[in-house]
C-alpha atoms as a PDB file:
ATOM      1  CA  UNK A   1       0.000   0.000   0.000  1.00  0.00           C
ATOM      2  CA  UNK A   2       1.632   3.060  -0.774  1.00  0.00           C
ATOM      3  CA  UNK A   3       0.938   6.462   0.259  1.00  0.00           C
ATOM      4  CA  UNK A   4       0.335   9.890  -1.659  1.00  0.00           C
ATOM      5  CA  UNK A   5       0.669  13.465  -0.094  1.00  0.00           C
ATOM      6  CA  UNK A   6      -1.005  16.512  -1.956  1.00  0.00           C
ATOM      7  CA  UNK A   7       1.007  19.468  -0.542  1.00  0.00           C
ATOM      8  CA  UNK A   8      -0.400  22.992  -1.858  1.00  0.00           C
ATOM      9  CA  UNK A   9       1.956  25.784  -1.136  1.00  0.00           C
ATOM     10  CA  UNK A  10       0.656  29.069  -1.618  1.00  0.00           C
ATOM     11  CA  UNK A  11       2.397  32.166  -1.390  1.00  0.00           C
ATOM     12  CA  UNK A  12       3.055  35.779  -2.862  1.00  0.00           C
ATOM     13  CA  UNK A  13       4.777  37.569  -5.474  1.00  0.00           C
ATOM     14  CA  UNK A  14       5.545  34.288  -7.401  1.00  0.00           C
ATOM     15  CA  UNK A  15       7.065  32.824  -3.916  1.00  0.00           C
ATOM     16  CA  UNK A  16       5.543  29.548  -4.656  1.00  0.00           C
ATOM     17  CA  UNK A  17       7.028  28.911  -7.446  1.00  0.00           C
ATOM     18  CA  UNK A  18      10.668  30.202  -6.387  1.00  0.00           C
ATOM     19  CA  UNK A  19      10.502  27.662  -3.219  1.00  0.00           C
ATOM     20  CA  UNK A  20       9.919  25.310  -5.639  1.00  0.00           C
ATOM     21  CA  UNK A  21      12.556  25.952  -8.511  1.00  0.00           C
ATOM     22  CA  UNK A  22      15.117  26.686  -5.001  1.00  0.00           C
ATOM     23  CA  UNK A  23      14.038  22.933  -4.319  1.00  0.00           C
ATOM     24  CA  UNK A  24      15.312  21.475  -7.878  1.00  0.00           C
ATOM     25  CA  UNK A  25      17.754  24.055  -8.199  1.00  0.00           C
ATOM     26  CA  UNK A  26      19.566  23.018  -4.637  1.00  0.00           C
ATOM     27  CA  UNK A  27      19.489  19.462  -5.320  1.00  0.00           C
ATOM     28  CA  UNK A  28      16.925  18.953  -2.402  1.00  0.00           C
ATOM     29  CA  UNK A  29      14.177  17.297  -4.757  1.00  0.00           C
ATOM     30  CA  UNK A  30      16.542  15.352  -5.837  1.00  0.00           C
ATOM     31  CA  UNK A  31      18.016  14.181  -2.509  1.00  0.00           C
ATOM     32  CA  UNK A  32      14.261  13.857  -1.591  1.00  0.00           C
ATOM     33  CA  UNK A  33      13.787  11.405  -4.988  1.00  0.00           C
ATOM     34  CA  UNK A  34      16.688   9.725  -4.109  1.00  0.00           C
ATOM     35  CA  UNK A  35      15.272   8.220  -1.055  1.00  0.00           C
ATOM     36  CA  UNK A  36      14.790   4.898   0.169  1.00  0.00           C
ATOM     37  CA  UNK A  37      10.649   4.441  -0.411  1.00  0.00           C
ATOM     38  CA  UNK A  38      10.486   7.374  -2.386  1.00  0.00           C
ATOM     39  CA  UNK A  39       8.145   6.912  -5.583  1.00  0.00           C
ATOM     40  CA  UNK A  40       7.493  10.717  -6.481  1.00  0.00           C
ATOM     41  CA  UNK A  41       7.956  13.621  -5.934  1.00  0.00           C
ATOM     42  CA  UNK A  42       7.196  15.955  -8.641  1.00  0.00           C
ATOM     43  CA  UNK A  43       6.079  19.970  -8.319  1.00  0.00           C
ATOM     44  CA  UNK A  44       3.111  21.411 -10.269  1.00  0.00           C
ATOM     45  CA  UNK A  45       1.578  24.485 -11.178  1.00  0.00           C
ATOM     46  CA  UNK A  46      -2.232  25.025 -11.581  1.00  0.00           C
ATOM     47  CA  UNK A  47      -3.639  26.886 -14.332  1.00  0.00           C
ATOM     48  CA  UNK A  48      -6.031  28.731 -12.429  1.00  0.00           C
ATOM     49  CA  UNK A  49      -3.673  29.806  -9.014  1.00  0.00           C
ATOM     50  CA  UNK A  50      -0.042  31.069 -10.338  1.00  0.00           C
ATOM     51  CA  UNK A  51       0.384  31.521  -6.768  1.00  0.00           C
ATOM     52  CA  UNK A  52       0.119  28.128  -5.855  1.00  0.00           C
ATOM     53  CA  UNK A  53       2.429  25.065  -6.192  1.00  0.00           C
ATOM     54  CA  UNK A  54       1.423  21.699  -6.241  1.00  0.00           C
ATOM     55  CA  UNK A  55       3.681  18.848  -4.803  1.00  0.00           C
ATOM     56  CA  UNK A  56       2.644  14.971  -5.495  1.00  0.00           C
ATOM     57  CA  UNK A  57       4.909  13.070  -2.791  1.00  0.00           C
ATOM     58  CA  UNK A  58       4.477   9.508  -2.915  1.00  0.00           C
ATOM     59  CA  UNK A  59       5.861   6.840  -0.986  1.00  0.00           C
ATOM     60  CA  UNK A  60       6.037   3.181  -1.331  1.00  0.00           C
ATOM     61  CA  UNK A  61       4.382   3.318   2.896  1.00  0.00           C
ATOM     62  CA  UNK A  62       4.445   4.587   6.080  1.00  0.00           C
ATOM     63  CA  UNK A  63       7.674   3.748   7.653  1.00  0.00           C
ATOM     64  CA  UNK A  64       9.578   5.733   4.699  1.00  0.00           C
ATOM     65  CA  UNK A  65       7.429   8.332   4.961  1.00  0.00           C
ATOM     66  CA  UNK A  66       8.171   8.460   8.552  1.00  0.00           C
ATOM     67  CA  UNK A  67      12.085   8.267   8.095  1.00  0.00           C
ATOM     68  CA  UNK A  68      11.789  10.906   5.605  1.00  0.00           C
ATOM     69  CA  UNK A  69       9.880  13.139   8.085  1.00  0.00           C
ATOM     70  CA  UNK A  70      12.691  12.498  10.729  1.00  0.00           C
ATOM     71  CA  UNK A  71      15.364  13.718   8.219  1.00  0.00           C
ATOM     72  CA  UNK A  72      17.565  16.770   9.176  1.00  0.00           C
ATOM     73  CA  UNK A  73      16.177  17.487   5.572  1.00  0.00           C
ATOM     74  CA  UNK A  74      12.640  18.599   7.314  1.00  0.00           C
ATOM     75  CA  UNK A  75      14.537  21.233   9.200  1.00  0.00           C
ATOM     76  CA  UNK A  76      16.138  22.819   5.758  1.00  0.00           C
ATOM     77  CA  UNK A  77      12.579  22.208   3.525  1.00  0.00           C
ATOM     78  CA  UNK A  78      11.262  24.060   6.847  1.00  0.00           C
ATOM     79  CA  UNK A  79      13.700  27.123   6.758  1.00  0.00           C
ATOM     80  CA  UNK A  80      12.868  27.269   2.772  1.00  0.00           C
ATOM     81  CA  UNK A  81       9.368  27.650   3.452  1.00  0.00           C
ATOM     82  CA  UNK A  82       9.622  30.228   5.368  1.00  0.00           C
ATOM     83  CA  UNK A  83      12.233  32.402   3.233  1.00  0.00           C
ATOM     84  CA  UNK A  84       9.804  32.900   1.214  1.00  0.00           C
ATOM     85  CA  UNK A  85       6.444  32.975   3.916  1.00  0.00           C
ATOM     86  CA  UNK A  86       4.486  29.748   2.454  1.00  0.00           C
ATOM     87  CA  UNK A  87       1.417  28.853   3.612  1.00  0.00           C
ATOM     88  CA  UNK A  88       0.445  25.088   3.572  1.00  0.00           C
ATOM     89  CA  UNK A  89      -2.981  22.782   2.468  1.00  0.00           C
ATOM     90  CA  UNK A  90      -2.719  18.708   2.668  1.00  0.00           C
ATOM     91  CA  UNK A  91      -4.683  16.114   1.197  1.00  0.00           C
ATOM     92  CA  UNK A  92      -3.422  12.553   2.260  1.00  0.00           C
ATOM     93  CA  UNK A  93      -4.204   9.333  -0.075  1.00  0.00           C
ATOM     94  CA  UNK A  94      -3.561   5.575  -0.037  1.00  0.00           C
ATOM     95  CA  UNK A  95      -3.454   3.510  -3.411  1.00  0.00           C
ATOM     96  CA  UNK A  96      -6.077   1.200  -4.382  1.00  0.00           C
ATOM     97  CA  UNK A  97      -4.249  -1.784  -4.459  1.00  0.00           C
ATOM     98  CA  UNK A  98      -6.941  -3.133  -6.365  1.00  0.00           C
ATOM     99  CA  UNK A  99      -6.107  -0.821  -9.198  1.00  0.00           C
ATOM    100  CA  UNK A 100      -9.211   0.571 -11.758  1.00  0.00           C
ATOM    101  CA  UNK A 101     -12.425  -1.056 -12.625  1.00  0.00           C
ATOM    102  CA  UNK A 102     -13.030  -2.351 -15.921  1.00  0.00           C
ATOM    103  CA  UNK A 103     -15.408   0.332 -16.243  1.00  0.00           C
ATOM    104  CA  UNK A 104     -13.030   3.598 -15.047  1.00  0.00           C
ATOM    105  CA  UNK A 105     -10.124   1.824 -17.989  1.00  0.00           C
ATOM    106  CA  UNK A 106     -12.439   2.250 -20.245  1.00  0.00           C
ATOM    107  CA  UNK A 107     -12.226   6.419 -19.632  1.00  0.00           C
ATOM    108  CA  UNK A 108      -8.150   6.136 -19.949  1.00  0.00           C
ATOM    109  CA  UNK A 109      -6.157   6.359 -23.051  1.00  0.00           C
ATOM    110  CA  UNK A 110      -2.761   5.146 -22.452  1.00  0.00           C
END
């Protein structure tokens, strides 16, 4: 069972978005991707909020999301956050192992 974080960061002035590119540009994603258990981690902007960056964290289950929250890493994503005065929204999701119906493949082209 593996386990998906939504994290919406919302900000000012574009800050979203430079937390964000600081987080590639740093290396930090990719320390974060590197990861035992880690299965995404991937940033997103959404059409209708500019302000607003989407993260899709996934994790193969709870224990590595658990080590990854006890990393000295929090501490620095933490400090980055607040450079540039982020605010924070969470949505928390565990896979289907059973995977889609018949009926819901039928909606996806692959």
């Amino acid at each position: 069972m593996s386990l998906t974080v939504n994290l919406y960061y919302t900000g000012k002035e574009g800050n979203a978005r430079k937390f964000a590119e600081e987080m590639e540009s740093s290396g930090t994603a990719d320390r974060i991707r590197a990861e035992k258990g880690n299965l995404r981690y991937e940033y997103f902007i959404p059409l209708n909020d500019p302000e607003t960056v989407l993260l899709i964290d996934s994790w193969a289950d709870q224990e590595a999301l658990d080590v990854h929250h006890a990393s000295p890493m929090m501490g620095e994503i933490a400090a980055l956050r607040n450079k540039y005065d982020l605010h924070m929204k969470a949505e928390r999701y565990v896979s289907d192992e059973g995977g889609f119906s018949a009926h819901d493949r039928s909606f996806i082209k692959e």
